[in-house]
C-alpha atoms as a PDB file:
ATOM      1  CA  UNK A   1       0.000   0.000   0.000  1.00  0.00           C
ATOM      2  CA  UNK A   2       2.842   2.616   0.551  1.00  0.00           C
ATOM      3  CA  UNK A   3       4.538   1.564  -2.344  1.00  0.00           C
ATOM      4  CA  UNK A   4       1.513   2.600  -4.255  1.00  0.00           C
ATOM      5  CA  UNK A   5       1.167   5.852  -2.920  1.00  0.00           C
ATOM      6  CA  UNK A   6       4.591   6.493  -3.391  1.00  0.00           C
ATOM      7  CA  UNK A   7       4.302   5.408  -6.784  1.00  0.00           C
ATOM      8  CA  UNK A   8       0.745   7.300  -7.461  1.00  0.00           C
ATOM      9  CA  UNK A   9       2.756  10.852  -6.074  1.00  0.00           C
ATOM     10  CA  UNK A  10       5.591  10.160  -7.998  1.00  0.00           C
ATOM     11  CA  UNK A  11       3.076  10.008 -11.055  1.00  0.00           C
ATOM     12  CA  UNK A  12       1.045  13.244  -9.923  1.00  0.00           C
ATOM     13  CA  UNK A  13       4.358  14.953  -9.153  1.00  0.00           C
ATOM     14  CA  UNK A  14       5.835  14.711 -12.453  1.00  0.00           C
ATOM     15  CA  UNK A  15       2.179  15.233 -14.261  1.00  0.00           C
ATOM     16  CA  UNK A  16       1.948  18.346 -12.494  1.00  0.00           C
ATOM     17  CA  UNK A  17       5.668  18.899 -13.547  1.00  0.00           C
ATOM     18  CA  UNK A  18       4.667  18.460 -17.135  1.00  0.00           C
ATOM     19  CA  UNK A  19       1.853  20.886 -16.866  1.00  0.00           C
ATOM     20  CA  UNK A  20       3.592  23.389 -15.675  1.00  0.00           C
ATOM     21  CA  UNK A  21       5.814  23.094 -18.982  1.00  0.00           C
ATOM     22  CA  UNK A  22       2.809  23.006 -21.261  1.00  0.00           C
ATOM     23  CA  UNK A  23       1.694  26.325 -19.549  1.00  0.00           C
ATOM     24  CA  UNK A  24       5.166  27.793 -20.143  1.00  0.00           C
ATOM     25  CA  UNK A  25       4.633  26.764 -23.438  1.00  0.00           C
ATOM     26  CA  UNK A  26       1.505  27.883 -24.334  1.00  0.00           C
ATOM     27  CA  UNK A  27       2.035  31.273 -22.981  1.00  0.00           C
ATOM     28  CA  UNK A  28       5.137  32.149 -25.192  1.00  0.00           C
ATOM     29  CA  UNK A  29       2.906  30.936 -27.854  1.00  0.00           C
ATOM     30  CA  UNK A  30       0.211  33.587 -26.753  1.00  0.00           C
ATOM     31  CA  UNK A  31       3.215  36.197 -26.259  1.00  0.00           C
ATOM     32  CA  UNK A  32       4.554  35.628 -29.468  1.00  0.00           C
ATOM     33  CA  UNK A  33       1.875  35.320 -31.928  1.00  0.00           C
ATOM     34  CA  UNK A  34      -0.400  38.533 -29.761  1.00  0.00           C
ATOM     35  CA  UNK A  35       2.022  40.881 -28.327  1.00  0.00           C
ATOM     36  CA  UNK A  36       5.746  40.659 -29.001  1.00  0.00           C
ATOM     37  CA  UNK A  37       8.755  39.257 -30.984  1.00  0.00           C
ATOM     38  CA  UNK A  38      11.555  36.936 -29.425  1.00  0.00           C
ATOM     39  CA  UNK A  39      13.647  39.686 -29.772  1.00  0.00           C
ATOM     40  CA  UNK A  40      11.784  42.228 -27.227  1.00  0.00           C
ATOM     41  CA  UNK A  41      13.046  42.130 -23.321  1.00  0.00           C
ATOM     42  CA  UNK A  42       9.450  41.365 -22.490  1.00  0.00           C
ATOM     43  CA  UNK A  43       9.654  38.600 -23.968  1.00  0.00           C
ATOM     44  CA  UNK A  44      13.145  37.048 -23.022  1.00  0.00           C
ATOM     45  CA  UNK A  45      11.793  38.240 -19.308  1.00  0.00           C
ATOM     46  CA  UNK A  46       8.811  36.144 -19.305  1.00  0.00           C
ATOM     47  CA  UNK A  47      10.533  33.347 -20.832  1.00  0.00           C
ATOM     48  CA  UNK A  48      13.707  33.291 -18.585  1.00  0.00           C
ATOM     49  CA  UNK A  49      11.790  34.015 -15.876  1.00  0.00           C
ATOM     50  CA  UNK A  50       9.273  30.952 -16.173  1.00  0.00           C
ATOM     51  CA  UNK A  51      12.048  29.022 -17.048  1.00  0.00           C
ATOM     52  CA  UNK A  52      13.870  29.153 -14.186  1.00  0.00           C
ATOM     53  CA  UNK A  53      10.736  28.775 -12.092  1.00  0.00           C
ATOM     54  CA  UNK A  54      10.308  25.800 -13.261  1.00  0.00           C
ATOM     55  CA  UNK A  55      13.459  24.172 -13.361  1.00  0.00           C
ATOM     56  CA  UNK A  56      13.229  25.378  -9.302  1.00  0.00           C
ATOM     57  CA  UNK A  57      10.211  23.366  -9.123  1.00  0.00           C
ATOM     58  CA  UNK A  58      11.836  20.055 -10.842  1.00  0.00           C
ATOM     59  CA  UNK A  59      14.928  20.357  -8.937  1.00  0.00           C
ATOM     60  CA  UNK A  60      12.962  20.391  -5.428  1.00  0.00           C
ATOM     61  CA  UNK A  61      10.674  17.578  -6.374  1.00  0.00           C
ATOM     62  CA  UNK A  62      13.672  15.457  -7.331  1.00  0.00           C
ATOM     63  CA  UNK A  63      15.111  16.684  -3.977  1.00  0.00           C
ATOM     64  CA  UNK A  64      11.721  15.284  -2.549  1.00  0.00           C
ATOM     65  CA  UNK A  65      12.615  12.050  -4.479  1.00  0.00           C
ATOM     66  CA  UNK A  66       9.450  12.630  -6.054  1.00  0.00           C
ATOM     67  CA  UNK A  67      10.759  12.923  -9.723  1.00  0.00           C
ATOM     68  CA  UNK A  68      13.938  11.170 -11.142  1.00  0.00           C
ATOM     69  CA  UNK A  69      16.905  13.520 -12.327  1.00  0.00           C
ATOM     70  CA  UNK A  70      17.069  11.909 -15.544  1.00  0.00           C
ATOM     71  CA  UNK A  71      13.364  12.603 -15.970  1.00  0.00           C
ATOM     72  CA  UNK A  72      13.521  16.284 -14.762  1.00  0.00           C
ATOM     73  CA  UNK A  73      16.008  16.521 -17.319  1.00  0.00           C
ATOM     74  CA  UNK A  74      14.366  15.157 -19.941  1.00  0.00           C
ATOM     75  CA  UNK A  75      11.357  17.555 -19.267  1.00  0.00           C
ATOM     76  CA  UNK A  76      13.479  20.930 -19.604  1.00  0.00           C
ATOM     77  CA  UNK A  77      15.440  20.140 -22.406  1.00  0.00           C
ATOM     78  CA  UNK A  78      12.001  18.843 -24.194  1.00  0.00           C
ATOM     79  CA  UNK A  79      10.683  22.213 -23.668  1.00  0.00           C
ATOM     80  CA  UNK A  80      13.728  24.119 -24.516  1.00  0.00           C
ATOM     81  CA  UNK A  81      13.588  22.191 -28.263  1.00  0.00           C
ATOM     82  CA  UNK A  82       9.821  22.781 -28.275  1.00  0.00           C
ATOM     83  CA  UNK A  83      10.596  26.870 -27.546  1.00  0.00           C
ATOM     84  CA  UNK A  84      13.494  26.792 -29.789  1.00  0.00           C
ATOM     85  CA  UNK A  85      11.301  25.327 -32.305  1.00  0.00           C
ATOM     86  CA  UNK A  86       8.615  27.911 -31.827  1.00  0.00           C
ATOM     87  CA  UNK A  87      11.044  30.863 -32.002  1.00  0.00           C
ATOM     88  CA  UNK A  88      12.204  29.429 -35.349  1.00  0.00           C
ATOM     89  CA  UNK A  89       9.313  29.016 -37.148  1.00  0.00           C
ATOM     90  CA  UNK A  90       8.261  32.824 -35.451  1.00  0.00           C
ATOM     91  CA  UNK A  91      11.724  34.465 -36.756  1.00  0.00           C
ATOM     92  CA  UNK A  92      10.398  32.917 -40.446  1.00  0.00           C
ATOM     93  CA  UNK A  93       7.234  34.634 -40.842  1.00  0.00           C
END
C-alpha cells in the first residue's frame, strides 16, 4: 500500500511537472503570436523568468525524491527544443 502511494505521487508529481511546462509553453505561444517578438526584453523576461521557475520546481521535487533527475532533465530540455522550435518558425514569418 505505501509503495503505491509512493508510486501514485511520484506520477502526480511529475504530471503536475509536465503541466507546468505546457503552460510555459503555451504562454510564449500567446506572447509571441499577440504581443511581441523573441527579440523584445518582455519577452526574453517572461521566458527566462518561467524558465527558471520551473526548473526550481523540478529540482525540489527530485530533492523530494518525487521525480527522477534523468526525468527532470528530460522535461526541460524537451521544452527548450519545443521553444526553440517555436522561435524558429516565429523568426520565419
Amino acid at each position: 500500500m505505501a509503495s503505491e502511494m509512493k508510486i501514485d505521487h511520484r506520477e502526480k508529481a511529475y504530471q503536475l511537472l509536465k503541466a507546468d511546462a505546457e503552460k510555459i509553453l503555451k504562454l510564449i505561444k500567446v506572447q509571441m503570436d499577440n504581443l511581441t517578438m523573441p527579440q523584445c526584453p518582455l519577452y526574453e523576461e517572461v521566458l527566462d523568468t518561467q524558465m527558471f521557475g520551473l526548473s526550481r520546481e523540478i529540482e525540489f521535487a527530485v530533492r523530494l525524491g518525487l521525480v527522477d533527475g534523468t526525468d527532470g532533465k528530460t522535461l526541460m530540455d524537451s521544452l527548450e527544443r519545443e521553444l526553440s522550435a517555436l522561435h524558429e518558425a516565429s523568426t520565419k514569418k
